[in-house]
Protein backbone atom coordinates (compact mmCIF):
# COMPACT_ATOMS: atom_id res chain seq x y z
CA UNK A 1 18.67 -12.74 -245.40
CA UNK A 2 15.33 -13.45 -246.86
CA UNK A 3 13.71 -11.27 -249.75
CA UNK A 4 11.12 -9.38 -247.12
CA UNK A 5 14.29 -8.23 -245.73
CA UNK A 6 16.09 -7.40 -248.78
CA UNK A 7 13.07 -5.22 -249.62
CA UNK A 8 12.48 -3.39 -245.93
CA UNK A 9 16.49 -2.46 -246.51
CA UNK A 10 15.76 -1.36 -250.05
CA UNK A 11 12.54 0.98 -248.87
CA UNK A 12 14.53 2.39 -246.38
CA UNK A 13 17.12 3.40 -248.21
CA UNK A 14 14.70 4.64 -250.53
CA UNK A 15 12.51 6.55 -248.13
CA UNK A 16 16.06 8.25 -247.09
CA UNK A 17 17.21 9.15 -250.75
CA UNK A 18 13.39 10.75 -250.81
CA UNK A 19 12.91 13.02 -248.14
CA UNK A 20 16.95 14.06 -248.22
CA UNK A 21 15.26 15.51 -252.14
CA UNK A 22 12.21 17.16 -250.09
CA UNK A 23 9.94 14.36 -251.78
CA UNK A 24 8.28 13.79 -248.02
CA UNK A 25 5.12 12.02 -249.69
CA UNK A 26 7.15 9.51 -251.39
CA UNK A 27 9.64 8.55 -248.17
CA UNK A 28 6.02 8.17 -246.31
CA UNK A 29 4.95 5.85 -249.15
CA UNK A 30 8.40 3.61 -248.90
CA UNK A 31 7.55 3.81 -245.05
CA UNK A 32 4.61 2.69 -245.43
CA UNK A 33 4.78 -0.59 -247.95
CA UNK A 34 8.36 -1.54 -245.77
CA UNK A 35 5.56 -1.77 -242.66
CA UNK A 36 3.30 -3.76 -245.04
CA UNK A 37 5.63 -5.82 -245.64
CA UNK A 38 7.31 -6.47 -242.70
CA UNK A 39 3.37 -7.26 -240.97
CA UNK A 40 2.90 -10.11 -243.86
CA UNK A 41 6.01 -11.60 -243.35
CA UNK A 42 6.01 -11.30 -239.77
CA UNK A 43 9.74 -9.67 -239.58
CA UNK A 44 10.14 -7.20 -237.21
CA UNK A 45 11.43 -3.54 -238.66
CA UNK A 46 14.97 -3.26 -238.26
CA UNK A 47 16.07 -0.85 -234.93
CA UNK A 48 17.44 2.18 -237.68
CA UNK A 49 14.22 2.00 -239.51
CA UNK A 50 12.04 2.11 -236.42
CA UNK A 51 13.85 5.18 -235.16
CA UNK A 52 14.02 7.12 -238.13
CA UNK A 53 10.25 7.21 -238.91
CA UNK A 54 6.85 8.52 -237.06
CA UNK A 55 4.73 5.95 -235.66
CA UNK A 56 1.52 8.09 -236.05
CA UNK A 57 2.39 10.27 -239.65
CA UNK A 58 4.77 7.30 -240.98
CA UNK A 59 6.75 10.25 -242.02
CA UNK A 60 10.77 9.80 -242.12
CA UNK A 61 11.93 11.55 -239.58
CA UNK A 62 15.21 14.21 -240.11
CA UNK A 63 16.90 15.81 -237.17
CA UNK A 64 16.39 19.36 -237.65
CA UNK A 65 14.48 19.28 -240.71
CA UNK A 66 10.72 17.66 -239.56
CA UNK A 67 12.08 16.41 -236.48
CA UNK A 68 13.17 17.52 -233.03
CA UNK A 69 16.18 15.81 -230.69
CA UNK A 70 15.88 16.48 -227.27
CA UNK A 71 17.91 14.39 -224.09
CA UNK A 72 15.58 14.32 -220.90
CA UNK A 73 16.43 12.19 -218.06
CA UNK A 74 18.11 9.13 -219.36
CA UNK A 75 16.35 9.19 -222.50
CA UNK A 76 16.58 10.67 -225.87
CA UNK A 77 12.97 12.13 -226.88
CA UNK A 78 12.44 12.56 -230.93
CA UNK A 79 9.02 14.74 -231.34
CA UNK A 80 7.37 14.68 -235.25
CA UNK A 81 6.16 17.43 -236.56
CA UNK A 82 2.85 16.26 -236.15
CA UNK A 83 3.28 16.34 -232.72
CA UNK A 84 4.16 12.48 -231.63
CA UNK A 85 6.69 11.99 -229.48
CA UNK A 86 9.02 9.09 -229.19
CA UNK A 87 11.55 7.82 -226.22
CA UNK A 88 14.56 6.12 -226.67
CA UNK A 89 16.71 5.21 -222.96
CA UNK A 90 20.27 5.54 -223.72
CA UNK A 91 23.02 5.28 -220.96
């Protein structure tokens, strides 16, 4: 493992400590400089980390806190609080 991954699994581990304290500003910062970094070092985000945060807000998202769970269809459907919506298929 490289140090750009070292650090994406550090910021996410940070950005969950931060919004489990209510700090939601500072997990959308650590979501934010773990995207940087992953874009410079041309690493993809890791599958936990890209289903855990808002593509449109980067806001971390927590089931039944700022986030809502739904299962439609084949899918599971995870809608912000800002109103994005994301699909996962699951079987």
């Amino acid at each position: 493992m490289d140090i750009a991954a070292e650090r994406i699994d550090r910021l996410h581990d940070l950005a969950r400590a931060a919004a489990a304290d209510g700090e939601d500003e500072r997990a959308k910062h650590y979501v934010r400089l773990a995207r940087r970094v992953a874009e410079r070092n041309r690493l993809s985000l890791p599958r936990t980390f890209k289903r855990f945060t808002c593509d449109a807000c980067d806001a971390y998202l927590r089931p039944g806190v700022n986030a809502r769970v739904r299962l439609q269809d084949g899918h599971v459907v995870i809608t912000c609080d800002c109103g994005h919506h994301a699909r996962y298929p699951y079987e």
